[in-house]
Protein backbone atom coordinates (compact mmCIF):
# COMPACT_ATOMS: atom_id res chain seq x y z
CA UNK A 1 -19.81 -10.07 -4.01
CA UNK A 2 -16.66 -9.26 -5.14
CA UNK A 3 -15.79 -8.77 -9.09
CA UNK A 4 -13.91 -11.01 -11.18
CA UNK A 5 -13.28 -13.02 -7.87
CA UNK A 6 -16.26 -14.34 -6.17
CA UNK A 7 -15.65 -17.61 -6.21
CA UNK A 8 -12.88 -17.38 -4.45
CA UNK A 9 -13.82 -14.72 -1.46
CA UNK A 10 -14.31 -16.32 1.96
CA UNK A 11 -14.82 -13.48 3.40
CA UNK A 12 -18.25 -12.89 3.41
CA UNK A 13 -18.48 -15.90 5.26
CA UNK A 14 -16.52 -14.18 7.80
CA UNK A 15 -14.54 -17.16 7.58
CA UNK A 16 -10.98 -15.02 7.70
CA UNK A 17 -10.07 -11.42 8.38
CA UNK A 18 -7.84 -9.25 6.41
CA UNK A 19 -6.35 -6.45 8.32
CA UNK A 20 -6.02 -3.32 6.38
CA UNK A 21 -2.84 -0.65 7.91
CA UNK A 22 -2.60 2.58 6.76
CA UNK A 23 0.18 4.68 7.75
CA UNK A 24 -0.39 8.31 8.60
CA UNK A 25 1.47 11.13 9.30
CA UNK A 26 0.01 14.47 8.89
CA UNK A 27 -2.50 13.59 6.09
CA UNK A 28 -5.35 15.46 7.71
CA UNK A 29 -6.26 16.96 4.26
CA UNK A 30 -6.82 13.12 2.52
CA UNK A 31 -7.71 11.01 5.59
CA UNK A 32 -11.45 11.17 5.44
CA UNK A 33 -11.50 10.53 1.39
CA UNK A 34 -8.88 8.07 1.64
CA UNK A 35 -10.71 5.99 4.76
CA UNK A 36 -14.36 6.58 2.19
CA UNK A 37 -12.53 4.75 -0.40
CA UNK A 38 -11.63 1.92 2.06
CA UNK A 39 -14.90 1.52 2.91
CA UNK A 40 -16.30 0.75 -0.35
CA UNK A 41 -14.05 -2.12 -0.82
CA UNK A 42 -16.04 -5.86 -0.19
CA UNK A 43 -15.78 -8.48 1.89
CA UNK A 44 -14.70 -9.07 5.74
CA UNK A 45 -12.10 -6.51 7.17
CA UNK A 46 -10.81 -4.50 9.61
CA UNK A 47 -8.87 -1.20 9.41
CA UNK A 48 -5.89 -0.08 11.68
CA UNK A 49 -4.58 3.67 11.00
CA UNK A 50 -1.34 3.56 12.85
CA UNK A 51 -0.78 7.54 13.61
CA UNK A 52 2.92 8.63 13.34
CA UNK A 53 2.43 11.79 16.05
CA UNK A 54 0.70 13.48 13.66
CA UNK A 55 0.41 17.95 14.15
CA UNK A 56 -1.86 18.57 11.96
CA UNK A 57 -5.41 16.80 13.31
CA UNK A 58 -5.43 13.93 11.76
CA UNK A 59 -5.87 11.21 14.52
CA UNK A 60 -8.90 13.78 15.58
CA UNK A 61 -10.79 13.17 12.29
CA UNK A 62 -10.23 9.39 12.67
CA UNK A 63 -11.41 9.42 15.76
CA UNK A 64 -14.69 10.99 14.40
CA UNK A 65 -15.33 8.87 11.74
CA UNK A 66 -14.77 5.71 13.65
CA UNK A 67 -18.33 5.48 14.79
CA UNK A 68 -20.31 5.21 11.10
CA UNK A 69 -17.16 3.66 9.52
CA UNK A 70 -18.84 0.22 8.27
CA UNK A 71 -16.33 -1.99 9.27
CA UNK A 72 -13.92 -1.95 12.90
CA UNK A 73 -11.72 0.65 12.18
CA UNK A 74 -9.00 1.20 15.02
CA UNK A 75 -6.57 4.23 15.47
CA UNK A 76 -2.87 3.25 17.14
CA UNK A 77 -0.87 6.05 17.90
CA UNK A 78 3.02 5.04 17.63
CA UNK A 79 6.62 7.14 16.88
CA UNK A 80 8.21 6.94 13.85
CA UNK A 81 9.63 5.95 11.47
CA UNK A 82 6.53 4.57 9.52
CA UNK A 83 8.06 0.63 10.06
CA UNK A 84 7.37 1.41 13.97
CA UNK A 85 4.08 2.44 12.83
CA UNK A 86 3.31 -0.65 10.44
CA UNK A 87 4.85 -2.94 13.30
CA UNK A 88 3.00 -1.70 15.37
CA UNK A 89 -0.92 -2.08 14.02
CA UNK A 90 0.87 -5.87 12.80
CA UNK A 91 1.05 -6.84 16.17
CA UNK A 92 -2.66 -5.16 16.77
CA UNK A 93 -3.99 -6.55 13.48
CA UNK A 94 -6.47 -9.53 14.36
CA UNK A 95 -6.07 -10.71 10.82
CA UNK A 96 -4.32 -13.82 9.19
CA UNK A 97 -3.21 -11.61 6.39
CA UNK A 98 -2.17 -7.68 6.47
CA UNK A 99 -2.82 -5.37 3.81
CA UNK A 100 -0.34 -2.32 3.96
CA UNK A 101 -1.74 0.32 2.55
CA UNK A 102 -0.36 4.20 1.88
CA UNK A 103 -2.87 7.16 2.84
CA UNK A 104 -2.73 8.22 -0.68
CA UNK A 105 -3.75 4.79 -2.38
CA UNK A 106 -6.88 3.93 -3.75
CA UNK A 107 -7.71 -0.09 -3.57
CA UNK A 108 -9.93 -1.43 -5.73
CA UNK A 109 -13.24 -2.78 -4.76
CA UNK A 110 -12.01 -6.10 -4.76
CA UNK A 111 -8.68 -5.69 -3.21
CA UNK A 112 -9.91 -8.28 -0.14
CA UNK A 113 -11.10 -10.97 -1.95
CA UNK A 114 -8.58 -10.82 -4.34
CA UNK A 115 -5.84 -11.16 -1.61
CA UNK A 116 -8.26 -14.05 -0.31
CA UNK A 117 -7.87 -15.12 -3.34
CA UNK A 118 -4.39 -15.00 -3.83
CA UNK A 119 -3.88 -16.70 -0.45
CA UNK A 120 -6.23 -19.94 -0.89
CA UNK A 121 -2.91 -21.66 -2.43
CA UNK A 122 -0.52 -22.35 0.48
CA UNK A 123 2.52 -21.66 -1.01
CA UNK A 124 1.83 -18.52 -1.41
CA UNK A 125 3.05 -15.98 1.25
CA UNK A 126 2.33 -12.62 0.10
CA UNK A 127 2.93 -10.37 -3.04
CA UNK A 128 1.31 -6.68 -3.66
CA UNK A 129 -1.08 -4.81 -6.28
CA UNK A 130 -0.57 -4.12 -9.93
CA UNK A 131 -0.15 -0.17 -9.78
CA UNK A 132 -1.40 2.86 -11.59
CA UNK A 133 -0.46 6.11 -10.81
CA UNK A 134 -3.41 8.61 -11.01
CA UNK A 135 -3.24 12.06 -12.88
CA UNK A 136 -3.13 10.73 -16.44
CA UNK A 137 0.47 12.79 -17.18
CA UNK A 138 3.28 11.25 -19.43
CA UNK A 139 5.02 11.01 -16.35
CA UNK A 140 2.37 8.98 -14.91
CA UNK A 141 1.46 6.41 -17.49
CA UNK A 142 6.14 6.35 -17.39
CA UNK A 143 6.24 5.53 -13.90
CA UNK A 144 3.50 3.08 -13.59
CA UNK A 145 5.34 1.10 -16.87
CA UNK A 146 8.92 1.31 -15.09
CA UNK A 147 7.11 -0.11 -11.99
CA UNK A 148 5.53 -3.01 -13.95
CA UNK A 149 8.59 -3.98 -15.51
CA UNK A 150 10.65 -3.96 -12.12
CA UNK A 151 7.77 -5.74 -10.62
CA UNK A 152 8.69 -8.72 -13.07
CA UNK A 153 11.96 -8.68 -11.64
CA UNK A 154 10.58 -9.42 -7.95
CA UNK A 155 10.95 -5.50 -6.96
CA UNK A 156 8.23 -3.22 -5.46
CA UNK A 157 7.63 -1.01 -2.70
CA UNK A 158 4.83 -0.19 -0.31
CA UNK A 159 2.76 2.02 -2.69
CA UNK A 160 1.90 -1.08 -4.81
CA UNK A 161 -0.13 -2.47 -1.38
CA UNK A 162 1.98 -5.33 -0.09
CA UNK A 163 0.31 -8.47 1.84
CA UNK A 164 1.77 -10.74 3.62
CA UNK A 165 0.44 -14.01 5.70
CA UNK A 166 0.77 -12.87 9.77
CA UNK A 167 2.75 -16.32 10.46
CA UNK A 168 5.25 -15.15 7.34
CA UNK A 169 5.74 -11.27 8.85
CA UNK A 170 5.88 -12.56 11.92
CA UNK A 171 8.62 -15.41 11.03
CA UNK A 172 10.41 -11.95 9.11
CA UNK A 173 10.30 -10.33 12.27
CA UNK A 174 8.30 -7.25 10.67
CA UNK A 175 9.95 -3.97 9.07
CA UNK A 176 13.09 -2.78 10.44
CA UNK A 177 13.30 0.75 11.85
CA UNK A 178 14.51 2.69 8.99
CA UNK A 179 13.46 6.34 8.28
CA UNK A 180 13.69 5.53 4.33
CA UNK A 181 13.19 2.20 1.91
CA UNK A 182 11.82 -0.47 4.69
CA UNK A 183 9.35 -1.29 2.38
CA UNK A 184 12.15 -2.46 -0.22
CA UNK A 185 14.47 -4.04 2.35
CA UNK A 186 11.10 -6.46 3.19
CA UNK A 187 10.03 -7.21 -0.12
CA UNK A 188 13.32 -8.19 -1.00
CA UNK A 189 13.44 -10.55 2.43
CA UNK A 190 9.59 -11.74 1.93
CA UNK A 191 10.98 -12.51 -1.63
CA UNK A 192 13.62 -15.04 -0.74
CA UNK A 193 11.36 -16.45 1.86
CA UNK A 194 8.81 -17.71 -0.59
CA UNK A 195 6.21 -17.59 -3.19
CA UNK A 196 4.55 -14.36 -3.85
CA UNK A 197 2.64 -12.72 -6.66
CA UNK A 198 1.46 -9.30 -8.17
CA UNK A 199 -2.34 -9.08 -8.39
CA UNK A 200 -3.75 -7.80 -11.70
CA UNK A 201 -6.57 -6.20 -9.40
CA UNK A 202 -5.11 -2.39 -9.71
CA UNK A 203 -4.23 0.14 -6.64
CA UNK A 204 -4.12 3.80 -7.76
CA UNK A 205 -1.32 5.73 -6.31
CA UNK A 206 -1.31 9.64 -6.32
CA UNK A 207 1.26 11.61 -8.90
CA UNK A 208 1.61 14.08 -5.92
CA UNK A 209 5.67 13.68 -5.46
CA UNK A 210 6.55 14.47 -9.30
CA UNK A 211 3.46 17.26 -9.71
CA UNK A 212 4.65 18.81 -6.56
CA UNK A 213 8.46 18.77 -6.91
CA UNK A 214 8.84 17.72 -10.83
CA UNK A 215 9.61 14.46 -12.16
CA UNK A 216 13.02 14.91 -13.26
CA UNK A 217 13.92 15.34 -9.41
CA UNK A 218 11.83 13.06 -8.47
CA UNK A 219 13.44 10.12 -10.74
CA UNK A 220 17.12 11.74 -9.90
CA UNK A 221 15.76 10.93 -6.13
CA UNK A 222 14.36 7.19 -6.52
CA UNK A 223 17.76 6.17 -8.82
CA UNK A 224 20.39 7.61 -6.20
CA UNK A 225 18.94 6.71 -3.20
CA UNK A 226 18.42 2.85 -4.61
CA UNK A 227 21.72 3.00 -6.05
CA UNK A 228 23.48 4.63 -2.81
CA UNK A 229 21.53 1.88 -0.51
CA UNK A 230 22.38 -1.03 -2.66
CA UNK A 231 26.06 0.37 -2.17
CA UNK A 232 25.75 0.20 1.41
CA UNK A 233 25.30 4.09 2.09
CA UNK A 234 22.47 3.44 5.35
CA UNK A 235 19.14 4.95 4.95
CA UNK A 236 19.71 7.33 7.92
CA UNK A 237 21.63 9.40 5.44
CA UNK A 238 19.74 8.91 2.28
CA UNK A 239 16.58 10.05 4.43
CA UNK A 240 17.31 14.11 3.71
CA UNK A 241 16.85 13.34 -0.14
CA UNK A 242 13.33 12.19 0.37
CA UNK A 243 11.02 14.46 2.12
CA UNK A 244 7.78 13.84 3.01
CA UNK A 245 5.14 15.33 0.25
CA UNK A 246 2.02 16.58 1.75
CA UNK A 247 -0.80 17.29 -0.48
CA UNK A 248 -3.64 20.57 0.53
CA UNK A 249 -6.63 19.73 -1.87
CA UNK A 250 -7.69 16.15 -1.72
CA UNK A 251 -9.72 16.15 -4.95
CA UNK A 252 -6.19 16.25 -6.47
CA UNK A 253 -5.47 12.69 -5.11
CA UNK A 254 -9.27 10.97 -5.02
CA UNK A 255 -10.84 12.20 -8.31
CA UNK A 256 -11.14 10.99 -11.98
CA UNK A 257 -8.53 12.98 -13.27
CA UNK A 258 -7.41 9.88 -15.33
CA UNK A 259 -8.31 9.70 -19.16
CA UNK A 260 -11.35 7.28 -19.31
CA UNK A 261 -8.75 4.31 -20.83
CA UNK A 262 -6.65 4.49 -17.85
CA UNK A 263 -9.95 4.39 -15.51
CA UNK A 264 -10.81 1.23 -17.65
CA UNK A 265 -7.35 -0.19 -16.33
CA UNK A 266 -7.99 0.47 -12.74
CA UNK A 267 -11.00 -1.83 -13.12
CA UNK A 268 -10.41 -4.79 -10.97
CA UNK A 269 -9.63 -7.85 -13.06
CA UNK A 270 -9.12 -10.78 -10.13
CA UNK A 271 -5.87 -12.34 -11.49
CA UNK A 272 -2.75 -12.21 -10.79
CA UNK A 273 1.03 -13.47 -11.88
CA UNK A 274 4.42 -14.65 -9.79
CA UNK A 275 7.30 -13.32 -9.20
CA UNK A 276 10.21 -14.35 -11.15
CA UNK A 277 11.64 -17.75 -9.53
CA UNK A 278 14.61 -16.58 -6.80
């Protein structure tokens, strides 16, 4: 069963399907220990790895671990930009609800349930994942407080795991091709389409961006580019200041390198609050 939320997970019943996507591009190091995390989380799922052309192997070590995998895992190949690739494994997904999920995330054990959860009410549509970022660095425990207090302002982004109903990302005709922010330019449309909330069930992100590059770029980065966009500069342009970040050792991502009160906080709790009223 699944903590803190059993009494309201279905799926063990089989009774609905969540559809898990994860994104990949050249994340050969972290795909196996990301997809052995995935598998540890309860309840009735299925798992689409939508493969951006990846050089580096990684669809080959999907492809290997799809027979033991204990739930239907699936790998799409697809161009990018990663919205073709999230489109994509949508329209693939067999679930009523898709979970978007970044290579470098951790869910918690109940992430299904708790978006069962989430969804029993009907006016619901969607919402994401409290966040932590892993790594236990001031910059860390910074970043996951600025992204809980925009988060009560009705703004996240894909590393927080964001679900959505299929009929509601299918009425929001999916992500729109944008090599940067399509993950902001959907929350902010899923947001004026309805009700939504932010689970308190926690998804640990990787600090690999600011421990790889520094976190005074890294902040410089995320305030220009969302200042630029919400200017009207296009993403095409703001795309250069963002490079992808590829990590070598994937103990540095999936390990307990978090202080023991910070792994307390990545428990999953099963609750969750709304987003402001629009």
């Amino acid at each position: 069963m699944c903590p803190g939320v059993s009494r309201f997970c279905r799926s063990e019943r089989a009774e609905r399907v969540v559809s898990i996507v994860i994104p990949t591009y050249n994340e050969a190091s972290i795909v196996g220990k990301s997809l052995q995390t995935v598998g540890r989380v309860a309840g009735q799922y299925e798992v689409l790895i939508a493969d951006g052309a990846s050089e580096d192997g990684t669809a080959t070590l999907v492809r290997e671990l799809i027979p033991s995998f204990p739930r239907p895992l699936r790998l799409l190949h697809s161009s990018r930009p990663r919205a073709l690739q999230l489109n994509q494994a949508a329209v693939a997904a067999r679930g009523e609800a898709l979970l978007f999920v970044h290579a470098d995330a951790r869910l918690p054990a109940d992430a299904v349930c708790a978006v069962e959860g989430a969804l029993q009410n009907p006016e619901v549509i969607g919402g994401n994942f409290s966040l932590l970022f892993s790594g236990g660095l001031v910059s860390s425990r910074l970043f996951t407080w600025a992204n809980a207090a925009r988060r009560r302002l009705g703004i996240y982004y894909g590393d927080s795991g964001i679900f959505v109903r299929r009929r509601v990302f299918e009425a929001l005709r999916g992500f729109r091709s944008m090599p940067l922010l399509e993950d902001y330019e959907f929350v902010r449309r899923m947001e004026r389409f309805g009700r939504t909330v932010c689970l308190k069930s926690r998804i640990v992100v990787s600090d690999r961006r600011w421990r790889m590059q520094g976190a005074g770029l890294t902040v410089f980065a995320w305030v220009a580019i969302q200042g630029l966009y919400s200017l009207g500069i296009p993403a095409d342009r703001l795309a250069r200041w963002y490079p992808a970040v590829r990590e070598a050792n994937p103990s540095q991502i999936f390990s307990d390198r978090m202080p023991a009160r910070e792994r307390e906080k990545a428990q999953p709790l099963g609750l969750s609050y709304d987003s402001p009223v629009k």
